[in-house]
C-alpha atoms as a PDB file:
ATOM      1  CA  UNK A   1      -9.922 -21.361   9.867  1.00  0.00           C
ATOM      2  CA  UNK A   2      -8.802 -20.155  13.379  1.00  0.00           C
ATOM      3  CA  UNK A   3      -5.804 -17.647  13.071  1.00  0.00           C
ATOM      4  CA  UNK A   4      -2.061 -18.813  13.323  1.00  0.00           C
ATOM      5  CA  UNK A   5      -1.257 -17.780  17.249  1.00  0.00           C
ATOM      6  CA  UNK A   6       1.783 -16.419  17.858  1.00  0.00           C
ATOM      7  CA  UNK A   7       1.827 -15.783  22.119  1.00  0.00           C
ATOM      8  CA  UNK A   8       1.894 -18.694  24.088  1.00  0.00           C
ATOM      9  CA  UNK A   9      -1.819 -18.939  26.286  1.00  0.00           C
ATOM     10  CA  UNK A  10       0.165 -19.875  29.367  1.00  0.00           C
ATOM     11  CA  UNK A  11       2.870 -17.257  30.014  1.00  0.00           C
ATOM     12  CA  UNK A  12       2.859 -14.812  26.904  1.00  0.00           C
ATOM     13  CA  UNK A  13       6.050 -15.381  25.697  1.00  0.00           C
ATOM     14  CA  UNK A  14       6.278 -15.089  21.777  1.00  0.00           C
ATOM     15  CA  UNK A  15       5.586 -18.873  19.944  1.00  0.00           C
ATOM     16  CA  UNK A  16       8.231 -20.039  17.294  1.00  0.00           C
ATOM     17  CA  UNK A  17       7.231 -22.727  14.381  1.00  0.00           C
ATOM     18  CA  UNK A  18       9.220 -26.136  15.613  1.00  0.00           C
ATOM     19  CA  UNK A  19       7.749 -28.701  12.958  1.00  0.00           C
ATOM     20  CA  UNK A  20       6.450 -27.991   9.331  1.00  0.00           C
ATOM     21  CA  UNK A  21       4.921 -30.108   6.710  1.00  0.00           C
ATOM     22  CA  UNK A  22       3.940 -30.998   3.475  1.00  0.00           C
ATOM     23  CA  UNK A  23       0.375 -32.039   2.642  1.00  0.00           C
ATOM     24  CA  UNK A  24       1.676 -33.120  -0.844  1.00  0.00           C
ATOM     25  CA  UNK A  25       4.333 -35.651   0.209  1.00  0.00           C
ATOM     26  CA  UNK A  26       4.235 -35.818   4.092  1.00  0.00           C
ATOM     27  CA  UNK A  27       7.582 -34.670   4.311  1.00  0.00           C
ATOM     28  CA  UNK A  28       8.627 -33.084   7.680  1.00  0.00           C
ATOM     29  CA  UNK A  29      10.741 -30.565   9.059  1.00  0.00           C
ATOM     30  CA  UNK A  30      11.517 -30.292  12.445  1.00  0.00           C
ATOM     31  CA  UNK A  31      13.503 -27.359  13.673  1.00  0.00           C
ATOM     32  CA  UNK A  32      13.287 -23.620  15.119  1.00  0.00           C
ATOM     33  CA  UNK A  33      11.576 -21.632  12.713  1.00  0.00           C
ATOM     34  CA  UNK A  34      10.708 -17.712  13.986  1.00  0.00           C
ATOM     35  CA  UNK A  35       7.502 -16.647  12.471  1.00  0.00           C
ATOM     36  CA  UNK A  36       7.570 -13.700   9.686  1.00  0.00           C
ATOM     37  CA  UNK A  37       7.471 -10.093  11.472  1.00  0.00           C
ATOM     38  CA  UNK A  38       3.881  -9.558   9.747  1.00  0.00           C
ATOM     39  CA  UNK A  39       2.251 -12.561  10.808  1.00  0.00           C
ATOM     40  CA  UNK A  40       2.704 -11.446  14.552  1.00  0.00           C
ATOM     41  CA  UNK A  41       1.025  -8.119  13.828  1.00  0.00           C
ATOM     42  CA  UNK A  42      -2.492  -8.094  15.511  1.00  0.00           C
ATOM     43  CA  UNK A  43      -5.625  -8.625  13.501  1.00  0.00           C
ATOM     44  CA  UNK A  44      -6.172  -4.975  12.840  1.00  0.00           C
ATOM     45  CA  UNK A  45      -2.525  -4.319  11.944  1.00  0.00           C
ATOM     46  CA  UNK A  46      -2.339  -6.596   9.520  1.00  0.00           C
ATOM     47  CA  UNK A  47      -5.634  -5.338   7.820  1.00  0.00           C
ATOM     48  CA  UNK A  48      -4.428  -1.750   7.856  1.00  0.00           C
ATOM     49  CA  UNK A  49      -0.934  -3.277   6.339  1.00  0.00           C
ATOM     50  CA  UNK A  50      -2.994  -5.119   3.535  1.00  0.00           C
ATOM     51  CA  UNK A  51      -5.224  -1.703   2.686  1.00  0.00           C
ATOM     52  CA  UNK A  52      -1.633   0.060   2.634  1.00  0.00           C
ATOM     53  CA  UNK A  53      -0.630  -2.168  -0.113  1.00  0.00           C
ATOM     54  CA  UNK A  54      -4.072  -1.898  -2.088  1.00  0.00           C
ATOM     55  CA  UNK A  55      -4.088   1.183  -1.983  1.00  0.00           C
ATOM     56  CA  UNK A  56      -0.373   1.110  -3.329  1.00  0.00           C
ATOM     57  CA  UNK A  57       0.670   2.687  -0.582  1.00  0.00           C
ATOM     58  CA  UNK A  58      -1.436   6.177  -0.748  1.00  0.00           C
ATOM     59  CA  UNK A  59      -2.018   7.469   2.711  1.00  0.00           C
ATOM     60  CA  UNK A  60      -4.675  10.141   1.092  1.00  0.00           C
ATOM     61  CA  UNK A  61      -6.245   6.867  -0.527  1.00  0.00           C
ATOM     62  CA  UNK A  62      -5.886   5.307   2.965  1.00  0.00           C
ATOM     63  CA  UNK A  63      -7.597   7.822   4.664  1.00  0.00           C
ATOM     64  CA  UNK A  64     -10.652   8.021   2.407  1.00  0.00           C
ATOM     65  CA  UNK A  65     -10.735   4.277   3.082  1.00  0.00           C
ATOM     66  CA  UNK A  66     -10.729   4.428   6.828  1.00  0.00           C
ATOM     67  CA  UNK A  67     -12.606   8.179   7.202  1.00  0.00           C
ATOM     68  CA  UNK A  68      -9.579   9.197   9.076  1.00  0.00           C
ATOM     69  CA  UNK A  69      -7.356  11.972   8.370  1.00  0.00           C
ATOM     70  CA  UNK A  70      -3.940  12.064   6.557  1.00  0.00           C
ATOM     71  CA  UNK A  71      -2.282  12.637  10.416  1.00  0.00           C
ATOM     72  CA  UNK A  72      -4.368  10.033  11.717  1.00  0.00           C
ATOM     73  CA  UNK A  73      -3.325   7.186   8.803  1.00  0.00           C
ATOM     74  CA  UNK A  74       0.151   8.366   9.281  1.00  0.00           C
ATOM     75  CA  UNK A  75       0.535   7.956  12.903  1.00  0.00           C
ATOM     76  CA  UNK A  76      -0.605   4.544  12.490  1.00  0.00           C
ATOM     77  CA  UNK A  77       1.676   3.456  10.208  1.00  0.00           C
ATOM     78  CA  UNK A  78       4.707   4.915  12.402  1.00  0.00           C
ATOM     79  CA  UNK A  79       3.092   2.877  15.206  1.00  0.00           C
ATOM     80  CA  UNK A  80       3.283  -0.669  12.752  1.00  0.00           C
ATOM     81  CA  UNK A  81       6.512   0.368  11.420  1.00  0.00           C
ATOM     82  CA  UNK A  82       8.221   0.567  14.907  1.00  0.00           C
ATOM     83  CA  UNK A  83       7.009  -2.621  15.628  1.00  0.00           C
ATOM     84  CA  UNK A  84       8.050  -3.917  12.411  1.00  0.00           C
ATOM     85  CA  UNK A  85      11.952  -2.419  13.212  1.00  0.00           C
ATOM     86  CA  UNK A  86      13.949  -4.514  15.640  1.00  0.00           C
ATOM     87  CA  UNK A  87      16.010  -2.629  18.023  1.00  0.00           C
ATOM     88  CA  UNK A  88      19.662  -3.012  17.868  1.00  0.00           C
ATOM     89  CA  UNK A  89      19.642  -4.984  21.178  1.00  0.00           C
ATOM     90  CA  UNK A  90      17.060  -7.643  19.301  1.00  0.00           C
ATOM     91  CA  UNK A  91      19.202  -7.926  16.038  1.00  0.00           C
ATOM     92  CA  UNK A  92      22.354  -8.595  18.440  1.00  0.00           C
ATOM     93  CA  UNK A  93      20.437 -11.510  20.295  1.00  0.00           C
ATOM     94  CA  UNK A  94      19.370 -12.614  16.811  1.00  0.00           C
ATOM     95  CA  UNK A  95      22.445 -12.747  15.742  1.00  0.00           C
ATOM     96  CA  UNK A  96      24.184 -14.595  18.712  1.00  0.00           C
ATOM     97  CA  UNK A  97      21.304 -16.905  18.298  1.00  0.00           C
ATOM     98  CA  UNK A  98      21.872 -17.744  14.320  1.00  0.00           C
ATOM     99  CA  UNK A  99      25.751 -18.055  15.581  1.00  0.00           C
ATOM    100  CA  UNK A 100      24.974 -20.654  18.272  1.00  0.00           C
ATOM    101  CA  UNK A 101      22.803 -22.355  16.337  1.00  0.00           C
ATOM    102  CA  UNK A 102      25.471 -22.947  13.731  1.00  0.00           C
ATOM    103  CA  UNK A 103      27.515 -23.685  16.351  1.00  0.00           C
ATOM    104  CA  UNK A 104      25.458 -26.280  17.399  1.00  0.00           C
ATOM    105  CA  UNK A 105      24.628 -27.839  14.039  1.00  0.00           C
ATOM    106  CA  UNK A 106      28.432 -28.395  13.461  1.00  0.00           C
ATOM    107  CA  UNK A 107      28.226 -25.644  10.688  1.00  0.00           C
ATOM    108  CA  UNK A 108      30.614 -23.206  12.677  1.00  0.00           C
ATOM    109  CA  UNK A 109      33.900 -24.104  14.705  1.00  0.00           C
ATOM    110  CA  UNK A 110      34.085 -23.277  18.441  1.00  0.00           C
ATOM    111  CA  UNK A 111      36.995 -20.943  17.006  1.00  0.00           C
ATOM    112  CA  UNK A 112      34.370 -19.063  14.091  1.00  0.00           C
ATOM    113  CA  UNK A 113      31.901 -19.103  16.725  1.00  0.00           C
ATOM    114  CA  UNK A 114      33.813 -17.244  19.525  1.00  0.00           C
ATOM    115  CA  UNK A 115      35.472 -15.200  17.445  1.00  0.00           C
ATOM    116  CA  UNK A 116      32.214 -13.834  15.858  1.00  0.00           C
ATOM    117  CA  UNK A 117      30.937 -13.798  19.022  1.00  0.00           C
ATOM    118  CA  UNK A 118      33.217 -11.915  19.790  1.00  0.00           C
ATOM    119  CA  UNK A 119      33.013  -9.618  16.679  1.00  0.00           C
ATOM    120  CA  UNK A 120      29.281  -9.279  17.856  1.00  0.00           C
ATOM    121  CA  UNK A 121      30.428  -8.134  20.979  1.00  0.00           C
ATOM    122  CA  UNK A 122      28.592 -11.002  23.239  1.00  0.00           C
END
């Protein structure tokens, strides 16, 4: 099965999940779904990520696994887990996003929305 992409070919911009369905029922969903954090970890990240968890999380065991050293496994996993950690400027525009969105879908006021807008500091 070919791997879920998660960069557009064209102009690299990250892909978002805008229809989902059942195989059971043939129910639909259409929307703006953002793909989990780990799924747009590269090939090898993810692998590392799922030896992490075997190994229940033993960077010695991790190591032995990968014939690296201890420094080696750790600086790795500092490299997934900032990548894995949005940056306060990409939980703001997150944020604003869910609010408009809301907005949008008649689930928020244009009072709610501006004023936690504003709260945000948009």
């Amino acid at each position: 099965m070919a791997r879920l992409p998660t960069e557009c070919p064209g102009c690299g911009s990250a892909l978002e999940v805008s229809r989902m369905s059942c195989p059971g029922c043939a129910m639909q969903l259409d929307g703006h779904f953002e793909l989990p954090a780990l799924v747009q970890l590269s090939r090898e990240e993810l692998a590392f990520v799922l030896d992490f968890v075997r190994s229940a999380g033993s960077l010695k065991e991790m190591g032995r696994l990968h014939k690296v050293s201890y420094p080696t496994v750790r600086n790795r996993l500092n490299e997934i887990i900032a990548k894995l950690t949005p940056s306060a400027e990409e939980t703001r525009e997150h944020r604003r996003k869910a609010i408009l969105d809301a907005l949008a879908a008649g689930e928020l006021s244009v009072a709610q929305a501006t004023e936690q807008l504003k709260e945000l500091g948009s």
